[in-house]
Protein backbone atom coordinates (compact mmCIF):
# COMPACT_ATOMS: atom_id res chain seq x y z
CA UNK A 1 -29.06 -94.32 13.57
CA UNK A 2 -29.56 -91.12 15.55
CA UNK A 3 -31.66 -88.07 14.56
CA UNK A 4 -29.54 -85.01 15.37
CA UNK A 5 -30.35 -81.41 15.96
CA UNK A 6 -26.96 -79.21 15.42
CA UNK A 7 -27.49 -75.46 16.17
CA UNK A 8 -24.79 -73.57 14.59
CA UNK A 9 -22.09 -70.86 16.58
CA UNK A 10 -22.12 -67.21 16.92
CA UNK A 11 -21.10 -66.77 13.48
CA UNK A 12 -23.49 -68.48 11.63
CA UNK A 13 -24.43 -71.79 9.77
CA UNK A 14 -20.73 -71.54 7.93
CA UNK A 15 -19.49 -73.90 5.33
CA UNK A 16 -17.53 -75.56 8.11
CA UNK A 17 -20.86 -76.07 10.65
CA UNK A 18 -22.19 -78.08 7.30
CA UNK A 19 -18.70 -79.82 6.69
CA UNK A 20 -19.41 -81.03 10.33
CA UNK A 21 -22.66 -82.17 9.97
CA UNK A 22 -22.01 -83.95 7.10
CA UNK A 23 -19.14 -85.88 8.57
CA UNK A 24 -21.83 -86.91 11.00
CA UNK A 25 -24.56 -87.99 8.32
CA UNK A 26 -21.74 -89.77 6.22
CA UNK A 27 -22.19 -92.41 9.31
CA UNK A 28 -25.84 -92.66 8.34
CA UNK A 29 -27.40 -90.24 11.14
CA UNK A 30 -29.88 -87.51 10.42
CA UNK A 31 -28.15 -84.16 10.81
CA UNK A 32 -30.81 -80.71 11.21
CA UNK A 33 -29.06 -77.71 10.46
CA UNK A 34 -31.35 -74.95 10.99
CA UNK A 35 -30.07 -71.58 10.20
CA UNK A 36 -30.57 -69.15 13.08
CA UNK A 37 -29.43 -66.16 11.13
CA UNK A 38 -31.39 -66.26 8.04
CA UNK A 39 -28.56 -66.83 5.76
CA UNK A 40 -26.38 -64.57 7.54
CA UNK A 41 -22.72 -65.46 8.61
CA UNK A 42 -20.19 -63.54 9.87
CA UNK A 43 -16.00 -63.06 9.34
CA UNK A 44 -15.48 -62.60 13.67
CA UNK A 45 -16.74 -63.75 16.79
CA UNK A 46 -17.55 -60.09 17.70
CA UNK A 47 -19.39 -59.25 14.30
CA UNK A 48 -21.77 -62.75 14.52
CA UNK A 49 -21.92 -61.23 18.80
CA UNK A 50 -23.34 -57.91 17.62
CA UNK A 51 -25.73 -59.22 15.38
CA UNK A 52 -27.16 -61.90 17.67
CA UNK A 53 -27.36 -58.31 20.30
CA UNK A 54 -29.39 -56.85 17.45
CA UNK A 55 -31.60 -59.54 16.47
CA UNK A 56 -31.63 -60.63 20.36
CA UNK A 57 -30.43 -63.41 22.10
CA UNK A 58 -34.11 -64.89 23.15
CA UNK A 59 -35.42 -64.31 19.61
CA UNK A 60 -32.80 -66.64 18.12
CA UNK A 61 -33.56 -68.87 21.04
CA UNK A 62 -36.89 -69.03 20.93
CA UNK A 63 -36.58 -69.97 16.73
CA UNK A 64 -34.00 -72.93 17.90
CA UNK A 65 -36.59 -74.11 20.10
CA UNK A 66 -39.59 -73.72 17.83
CA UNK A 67 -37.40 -75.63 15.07
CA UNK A 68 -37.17 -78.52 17.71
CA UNK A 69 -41.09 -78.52 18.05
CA UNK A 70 -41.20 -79.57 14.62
CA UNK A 71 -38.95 -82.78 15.43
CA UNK A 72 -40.30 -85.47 17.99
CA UNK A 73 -38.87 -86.31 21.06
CA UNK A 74 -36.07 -89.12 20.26
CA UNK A 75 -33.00 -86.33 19.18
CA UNK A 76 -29.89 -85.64 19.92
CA UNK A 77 -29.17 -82.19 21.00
CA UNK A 78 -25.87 -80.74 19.94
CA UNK A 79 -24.86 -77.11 19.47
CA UNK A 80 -21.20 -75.47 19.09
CA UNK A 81 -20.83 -72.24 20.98
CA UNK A 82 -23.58 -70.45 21.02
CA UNK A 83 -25.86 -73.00 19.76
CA UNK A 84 -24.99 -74.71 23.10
CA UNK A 85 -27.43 -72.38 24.65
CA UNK A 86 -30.39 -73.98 23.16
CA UNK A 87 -29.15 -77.73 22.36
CA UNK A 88 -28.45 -77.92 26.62
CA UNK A 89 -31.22 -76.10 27.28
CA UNK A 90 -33.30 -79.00 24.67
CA UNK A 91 -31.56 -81.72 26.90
CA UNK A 92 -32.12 -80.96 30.12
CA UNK A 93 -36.41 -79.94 29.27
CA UNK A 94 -37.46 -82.29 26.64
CA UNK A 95 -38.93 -85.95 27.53
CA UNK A 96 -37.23 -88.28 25.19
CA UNK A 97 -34.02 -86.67 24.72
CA UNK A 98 -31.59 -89.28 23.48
CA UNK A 99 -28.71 -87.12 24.25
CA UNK A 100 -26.48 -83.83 24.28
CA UNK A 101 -23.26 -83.16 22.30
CA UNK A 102 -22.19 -79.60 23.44
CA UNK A 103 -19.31 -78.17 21.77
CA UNK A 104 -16.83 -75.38 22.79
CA UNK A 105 -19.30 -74.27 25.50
CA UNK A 106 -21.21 -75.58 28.79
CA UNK A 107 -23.66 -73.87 30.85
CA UNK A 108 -24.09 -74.47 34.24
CA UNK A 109 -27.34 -77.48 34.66
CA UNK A 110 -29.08 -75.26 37.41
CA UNK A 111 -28.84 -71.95 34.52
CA UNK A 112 -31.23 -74.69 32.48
CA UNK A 113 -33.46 -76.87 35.29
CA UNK A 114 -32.65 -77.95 38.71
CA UNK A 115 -30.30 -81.30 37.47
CA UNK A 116 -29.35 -83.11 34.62
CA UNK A 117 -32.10 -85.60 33.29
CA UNK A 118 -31.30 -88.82 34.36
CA UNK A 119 -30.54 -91.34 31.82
CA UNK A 120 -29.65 -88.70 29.22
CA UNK A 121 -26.05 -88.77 27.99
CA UNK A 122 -24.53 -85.94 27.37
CA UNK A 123 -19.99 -85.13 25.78
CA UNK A 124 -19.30 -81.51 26.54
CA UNK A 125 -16.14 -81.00 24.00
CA UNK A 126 -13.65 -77.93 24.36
CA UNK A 127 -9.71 -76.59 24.28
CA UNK A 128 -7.73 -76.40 27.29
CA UNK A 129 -6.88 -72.83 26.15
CA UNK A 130 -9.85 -71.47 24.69
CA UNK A 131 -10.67 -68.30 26.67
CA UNK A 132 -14.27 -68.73 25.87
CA UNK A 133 -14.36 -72.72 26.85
CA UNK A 134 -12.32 -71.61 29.87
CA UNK A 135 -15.42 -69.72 31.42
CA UNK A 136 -17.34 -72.73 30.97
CA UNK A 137 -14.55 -75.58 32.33
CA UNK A 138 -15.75 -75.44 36.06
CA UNK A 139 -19.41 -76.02 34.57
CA UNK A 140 -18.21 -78.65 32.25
CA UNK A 141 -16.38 -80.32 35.55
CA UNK A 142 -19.15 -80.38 37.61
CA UNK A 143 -21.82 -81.74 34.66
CA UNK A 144 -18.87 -84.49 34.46
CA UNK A 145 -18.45 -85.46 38.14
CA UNK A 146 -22.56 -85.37 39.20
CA UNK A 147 -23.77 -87.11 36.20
CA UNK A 148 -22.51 -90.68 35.53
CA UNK A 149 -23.82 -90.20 31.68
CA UNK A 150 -21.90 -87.50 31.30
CA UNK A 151 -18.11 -87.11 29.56
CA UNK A 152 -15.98 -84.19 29.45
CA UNK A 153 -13.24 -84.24 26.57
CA UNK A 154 -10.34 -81.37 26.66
CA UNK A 155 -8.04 -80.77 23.43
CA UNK A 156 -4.80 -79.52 23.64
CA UNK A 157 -5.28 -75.76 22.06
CA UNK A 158 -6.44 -72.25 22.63
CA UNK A 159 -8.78 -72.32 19.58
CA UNK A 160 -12.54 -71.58 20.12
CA UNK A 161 -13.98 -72.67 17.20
CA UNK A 162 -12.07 -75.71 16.23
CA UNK A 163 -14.73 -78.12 14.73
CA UNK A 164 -15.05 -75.32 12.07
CA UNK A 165 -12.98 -76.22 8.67
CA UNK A 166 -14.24 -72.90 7.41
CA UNK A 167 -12.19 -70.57 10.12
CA UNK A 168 -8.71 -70.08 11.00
CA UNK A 169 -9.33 -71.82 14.01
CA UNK A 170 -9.72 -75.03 12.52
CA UNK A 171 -7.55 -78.35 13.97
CA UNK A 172 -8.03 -80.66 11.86
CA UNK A 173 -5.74 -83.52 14.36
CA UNK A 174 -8.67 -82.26 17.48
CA UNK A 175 -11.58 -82.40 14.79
CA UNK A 176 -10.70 -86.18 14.19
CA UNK A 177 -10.60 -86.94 17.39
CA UNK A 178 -13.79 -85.30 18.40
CA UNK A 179 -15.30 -86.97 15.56
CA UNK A 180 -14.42 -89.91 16.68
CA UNK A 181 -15.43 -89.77 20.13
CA UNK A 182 -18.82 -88.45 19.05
CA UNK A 183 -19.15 -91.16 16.58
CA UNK A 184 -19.20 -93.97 19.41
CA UNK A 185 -21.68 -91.49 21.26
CA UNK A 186 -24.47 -91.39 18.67
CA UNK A 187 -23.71 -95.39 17.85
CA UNK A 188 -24.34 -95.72 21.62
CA UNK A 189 -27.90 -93.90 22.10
């Protein structure tokens, strides 16, 4: 079984970030959910965005990195969204990383270290439509096509935050899927 380190999206550890991870632990896998925000969560995109501006963006990195210091090195990285920022960034700089699941969002490898650790797989998850995910496609593509670890899964969709029961954005038919997909991944590492 995997030990898994989810960092929740821009607006907070919702109901639906925990519905999530507990789909993944009812496999047996250890899901971390550590809460970012202190309890906080937020009814928009744009009202979880100002917050994070407040607070600051490397302040709520730097506690999703110290929560990982606390966890040793065999984990699985995962983040939706926002939370992408520090799983990848995890991935690509810890020794021992088992693997990446990085939902609704990529960054580009060279934002994060000069290549994608070899030998670390990595699903990058995301709707064709999403103008967020959209930004972060050509990223996605290029993670996909240099790194033979490395899978790329588009939904049919324009919603950002679809893993999320809790939101109107919620697809339940993509969810399944995803889940799924991500359920061979963590059997596989």
């Amino acid at each position: 079984m995997a030990d898994v380190l989810l960092f929740h999206h821009i607006q907070g550890l919702t109901a639906g970030v925990r519905a999530f991870a507990d789909a993944v632990r009812a496999d047996g896998h250890t899901v971390h959910t550590p809460d970012l925000f202190g309890g906080r969560t937020f009814a928009s995109i744009e009202e979880g965005f100002g917050f994070a501006q407040e607070v600051g963006f490397e302040e709520l990195r730097a506690r999703g990195l110290a929560v990982a210091d606390d966890l040793g090195p065999d984990v699985v990285h995962a983040g939706m969204s926002f939370g992408v920022t520090i799983a990848q960034r995890l991935a690509q700089t810890r020794p021992g990383a088992r693997g990446a699941l990085l939902l609704h969002s990529c960054l580009p490898v060279t934002e994060v270290s000069d290549a994608w650790p070899a030998g670390v797989p990595v699903q990058v998850h995301g709707m064709e439509g999403d103008e967020f995910f959209d930004e972060d496609l050509p990223a996605a593509r290029e993670l996909a096509a240099s790194t033979p670890t490395a899978e790329l899964f588009v939904y049919p969709g324009e919603q950002h935050l679809f893993t999320d029961s809790s939101l109107d954005a919620h697809d339940p038919g993509a969810v399944a899927l995803l889940l799924e997909r991500v359920r061979a991944f963590l059997a596989s590492v």
